[in-house]
N, C-alpha and C. Protein backbone atom coordinates (compact mmCIF):
# COMPACT_ATOMS: atom_id res chain seq x y z
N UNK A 1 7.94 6.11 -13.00
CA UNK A 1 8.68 4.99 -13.55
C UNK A 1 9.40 4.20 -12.46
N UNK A 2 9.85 5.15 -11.40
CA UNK A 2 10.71 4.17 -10.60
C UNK A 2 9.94 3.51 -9.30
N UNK A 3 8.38 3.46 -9.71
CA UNK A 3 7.73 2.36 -9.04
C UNK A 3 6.85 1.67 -9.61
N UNK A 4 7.31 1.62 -10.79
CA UNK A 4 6.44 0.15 -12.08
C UNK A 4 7.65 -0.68 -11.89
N UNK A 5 8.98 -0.84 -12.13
CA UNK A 5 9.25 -1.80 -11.46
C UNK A 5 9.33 -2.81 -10.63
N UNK A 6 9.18 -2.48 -9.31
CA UNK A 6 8.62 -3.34 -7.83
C UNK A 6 7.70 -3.46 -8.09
N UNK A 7 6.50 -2.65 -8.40
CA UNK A 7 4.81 -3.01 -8.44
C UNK A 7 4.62 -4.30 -9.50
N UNK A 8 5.76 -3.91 -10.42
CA UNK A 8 5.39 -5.58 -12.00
C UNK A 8 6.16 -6.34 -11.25
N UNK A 9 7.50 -6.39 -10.19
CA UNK A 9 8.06 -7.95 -9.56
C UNK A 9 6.94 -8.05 -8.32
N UNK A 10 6.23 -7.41 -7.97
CA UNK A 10 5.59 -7.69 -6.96
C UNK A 10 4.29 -8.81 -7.53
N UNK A 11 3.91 -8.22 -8.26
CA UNK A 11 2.30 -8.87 -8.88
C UNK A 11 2.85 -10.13 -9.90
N UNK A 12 4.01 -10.08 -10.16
CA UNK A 12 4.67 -11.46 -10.82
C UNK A 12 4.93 -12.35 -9.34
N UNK A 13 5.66 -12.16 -8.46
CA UNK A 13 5.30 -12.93 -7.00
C UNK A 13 3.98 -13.69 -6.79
N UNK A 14 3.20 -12.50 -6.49
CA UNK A 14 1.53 -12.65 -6.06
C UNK A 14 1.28 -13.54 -6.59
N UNK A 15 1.61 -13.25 -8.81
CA UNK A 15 0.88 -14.16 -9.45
C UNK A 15 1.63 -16.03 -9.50
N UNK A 16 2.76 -15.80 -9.14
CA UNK A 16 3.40 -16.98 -8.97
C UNK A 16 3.20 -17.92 -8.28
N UNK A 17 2.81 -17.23 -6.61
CA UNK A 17 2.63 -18.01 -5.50
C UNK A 17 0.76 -18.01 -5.38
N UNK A 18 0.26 -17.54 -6.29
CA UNK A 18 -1.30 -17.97 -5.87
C UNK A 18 -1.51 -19.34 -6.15
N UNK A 19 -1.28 -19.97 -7.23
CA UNK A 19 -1.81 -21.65 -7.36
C UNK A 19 -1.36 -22.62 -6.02
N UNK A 20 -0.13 -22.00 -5.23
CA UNK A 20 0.31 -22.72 -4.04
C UNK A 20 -0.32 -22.48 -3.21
N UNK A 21 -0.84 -21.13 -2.81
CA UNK A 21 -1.91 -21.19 -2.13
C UNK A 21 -3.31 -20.98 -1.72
N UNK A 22 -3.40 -21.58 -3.14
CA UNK A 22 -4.87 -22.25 -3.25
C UNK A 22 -5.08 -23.89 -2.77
N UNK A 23 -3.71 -24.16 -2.95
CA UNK A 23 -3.79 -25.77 -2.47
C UNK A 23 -3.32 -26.03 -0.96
N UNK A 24 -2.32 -24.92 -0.68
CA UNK A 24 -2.13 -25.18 1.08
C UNK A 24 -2.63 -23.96 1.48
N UNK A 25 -3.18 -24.14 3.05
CA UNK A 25 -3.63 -23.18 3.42
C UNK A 25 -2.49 -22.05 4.60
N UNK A 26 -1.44 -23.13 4.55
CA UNK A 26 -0.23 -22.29 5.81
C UNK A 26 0.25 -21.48 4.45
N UNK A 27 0.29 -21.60 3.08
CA UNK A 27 0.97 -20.56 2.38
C UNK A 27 -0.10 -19.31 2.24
N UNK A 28 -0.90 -19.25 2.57
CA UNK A 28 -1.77 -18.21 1.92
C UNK A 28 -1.85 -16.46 3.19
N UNK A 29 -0.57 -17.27 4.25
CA UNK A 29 -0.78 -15.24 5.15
C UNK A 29 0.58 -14.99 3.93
N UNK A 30 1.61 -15.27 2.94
CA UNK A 30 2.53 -15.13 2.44
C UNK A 30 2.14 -14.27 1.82
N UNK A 31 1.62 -14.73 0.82
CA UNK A 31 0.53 -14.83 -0.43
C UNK A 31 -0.34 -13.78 -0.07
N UNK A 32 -1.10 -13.74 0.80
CA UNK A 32 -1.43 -12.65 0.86
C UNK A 32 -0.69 -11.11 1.03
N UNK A 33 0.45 -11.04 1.83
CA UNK A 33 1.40 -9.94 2.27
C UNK A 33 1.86 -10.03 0.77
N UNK A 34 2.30 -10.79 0.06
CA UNK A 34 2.40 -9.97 -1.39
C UNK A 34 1.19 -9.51 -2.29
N UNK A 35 0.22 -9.89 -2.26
CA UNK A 35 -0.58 -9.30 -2.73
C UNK A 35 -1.15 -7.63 -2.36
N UNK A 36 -0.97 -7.65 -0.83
CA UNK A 36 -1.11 -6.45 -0.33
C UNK A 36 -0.09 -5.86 -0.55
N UNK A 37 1.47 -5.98 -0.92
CA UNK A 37 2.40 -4.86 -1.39
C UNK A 37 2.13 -4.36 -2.94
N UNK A 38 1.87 -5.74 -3.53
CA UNK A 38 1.42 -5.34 -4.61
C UNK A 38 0.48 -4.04 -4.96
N UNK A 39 -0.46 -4.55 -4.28
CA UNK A 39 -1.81 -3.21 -4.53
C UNK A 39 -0.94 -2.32 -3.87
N UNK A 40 -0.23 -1.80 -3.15
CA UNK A 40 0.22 -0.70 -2.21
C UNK A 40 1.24 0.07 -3.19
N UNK A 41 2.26 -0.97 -3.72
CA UNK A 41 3.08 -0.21 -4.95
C UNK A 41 2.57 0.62 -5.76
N UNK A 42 1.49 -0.14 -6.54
CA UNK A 42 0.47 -0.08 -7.69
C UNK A 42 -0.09 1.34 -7.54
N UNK A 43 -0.70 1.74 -6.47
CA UNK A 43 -1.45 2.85 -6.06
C UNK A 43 -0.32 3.84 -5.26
N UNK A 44 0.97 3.61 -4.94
CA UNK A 44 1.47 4.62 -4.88
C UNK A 44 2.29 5.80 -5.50
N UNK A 45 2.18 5.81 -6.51
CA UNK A 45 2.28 6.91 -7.38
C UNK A 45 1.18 7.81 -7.23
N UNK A 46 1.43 9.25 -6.75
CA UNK A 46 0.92 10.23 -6.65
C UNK A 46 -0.24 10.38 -8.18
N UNK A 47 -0.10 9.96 -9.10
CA UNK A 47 -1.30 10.24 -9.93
C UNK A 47 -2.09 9.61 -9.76
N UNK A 48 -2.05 8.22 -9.45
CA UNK A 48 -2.75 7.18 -9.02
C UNK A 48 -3.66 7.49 -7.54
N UNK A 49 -2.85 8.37 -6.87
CA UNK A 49 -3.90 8.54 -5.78
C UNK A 49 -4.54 9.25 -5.41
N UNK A 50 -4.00 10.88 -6.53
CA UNK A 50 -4.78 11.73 -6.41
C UNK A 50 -5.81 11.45 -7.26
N UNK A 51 -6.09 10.56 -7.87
CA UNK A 51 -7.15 10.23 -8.87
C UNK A 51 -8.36 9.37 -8.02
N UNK A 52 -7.36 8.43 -7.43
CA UNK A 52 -8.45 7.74 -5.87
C UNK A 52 -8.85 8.46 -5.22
N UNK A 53 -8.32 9.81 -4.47
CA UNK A 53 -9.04 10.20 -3.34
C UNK A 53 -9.98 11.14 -4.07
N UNK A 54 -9.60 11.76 -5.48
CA UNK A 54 -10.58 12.51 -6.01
C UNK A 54 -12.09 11.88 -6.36
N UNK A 55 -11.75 10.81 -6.77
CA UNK A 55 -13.05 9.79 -6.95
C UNK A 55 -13.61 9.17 -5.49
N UNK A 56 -13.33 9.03 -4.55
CA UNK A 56 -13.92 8.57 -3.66
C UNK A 56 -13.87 9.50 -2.48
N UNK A 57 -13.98 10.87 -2.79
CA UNK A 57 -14.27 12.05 -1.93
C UNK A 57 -13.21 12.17 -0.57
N UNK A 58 -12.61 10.87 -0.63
CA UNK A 58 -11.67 11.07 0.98
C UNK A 58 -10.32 11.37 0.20
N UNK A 59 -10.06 12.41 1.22
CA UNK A 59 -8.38 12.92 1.23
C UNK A 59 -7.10 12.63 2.05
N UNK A 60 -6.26 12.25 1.56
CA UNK A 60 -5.10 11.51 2.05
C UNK A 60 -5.05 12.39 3.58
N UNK A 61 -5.24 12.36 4.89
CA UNK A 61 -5.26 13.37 6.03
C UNK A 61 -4.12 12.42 7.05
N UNK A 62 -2.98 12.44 5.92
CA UNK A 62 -1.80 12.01 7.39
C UNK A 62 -1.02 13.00 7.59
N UNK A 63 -0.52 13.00 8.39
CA UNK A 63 0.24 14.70 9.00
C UNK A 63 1.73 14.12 8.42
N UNK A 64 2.43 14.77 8.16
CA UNK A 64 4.20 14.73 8.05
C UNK A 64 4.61 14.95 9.29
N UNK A 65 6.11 14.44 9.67
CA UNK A 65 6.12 14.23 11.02
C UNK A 65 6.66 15.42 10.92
N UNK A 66 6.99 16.51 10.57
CA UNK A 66 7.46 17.69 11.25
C UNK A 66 5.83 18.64 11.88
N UNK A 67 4.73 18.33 10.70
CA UNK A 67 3.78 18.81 11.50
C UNK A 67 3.18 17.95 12.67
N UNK A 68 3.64 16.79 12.74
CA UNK A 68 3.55 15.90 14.23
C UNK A 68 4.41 16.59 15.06
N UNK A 69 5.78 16.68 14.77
CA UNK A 69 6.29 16.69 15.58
C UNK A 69 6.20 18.84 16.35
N UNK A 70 5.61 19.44 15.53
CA UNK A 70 5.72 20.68 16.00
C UNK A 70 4.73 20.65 16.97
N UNK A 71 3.34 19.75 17.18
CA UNK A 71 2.26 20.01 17.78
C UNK A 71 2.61 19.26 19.13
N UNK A 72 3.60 18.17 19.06
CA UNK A 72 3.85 17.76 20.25
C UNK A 72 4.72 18.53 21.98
N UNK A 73 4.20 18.27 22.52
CA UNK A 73 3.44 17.59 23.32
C UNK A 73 2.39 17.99 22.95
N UNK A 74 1.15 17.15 23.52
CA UNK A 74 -0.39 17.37 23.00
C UNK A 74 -0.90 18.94 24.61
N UNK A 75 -1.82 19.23 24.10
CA UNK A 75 -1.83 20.50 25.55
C UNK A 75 -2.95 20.00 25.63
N UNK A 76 -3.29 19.49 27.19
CA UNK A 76 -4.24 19.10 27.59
C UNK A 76 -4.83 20.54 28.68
N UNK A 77 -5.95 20.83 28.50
CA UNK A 77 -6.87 21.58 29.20
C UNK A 77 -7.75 21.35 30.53
């Protein structure tokens, strides 16, 4: 719940500022960066993405920085 909020003001943005830039072309890197938070909100809810990576075989493979940070320094051979 507490990211359907931002994700519905985000895609009300997107949907606000698309007819502007369809007609100018300096509005449309804007326009786009909300559209891309949009989708980013949208899909970040953990059901939402374990449902993506289950359907499209790839698995979320980013490290948490404590397991970054335990492996650092890197040991070179």
């Amino acid at each position: 719940m507490i990211f359907l909020v931002p994700a519905i003001l985000l895609w009300a943005v997107a949907l606000w500022r698309a007819p502007a830039a369809m007609r100018d072309k300096r509005k449309r890197p804007l326009s786009s960066a909300f559209i891309a938070l949009a989708i980013a909100m949208t899909i970040k809810p953990v059901d939402i993405a374990s449902a993506l990576d289950d359907a499209l075989g790839v698995h979320n493979s980013q490290l948490s920085a404590s397991t970054w940070l335990e492996s650092w320094p890197p040991i070179r051979s």
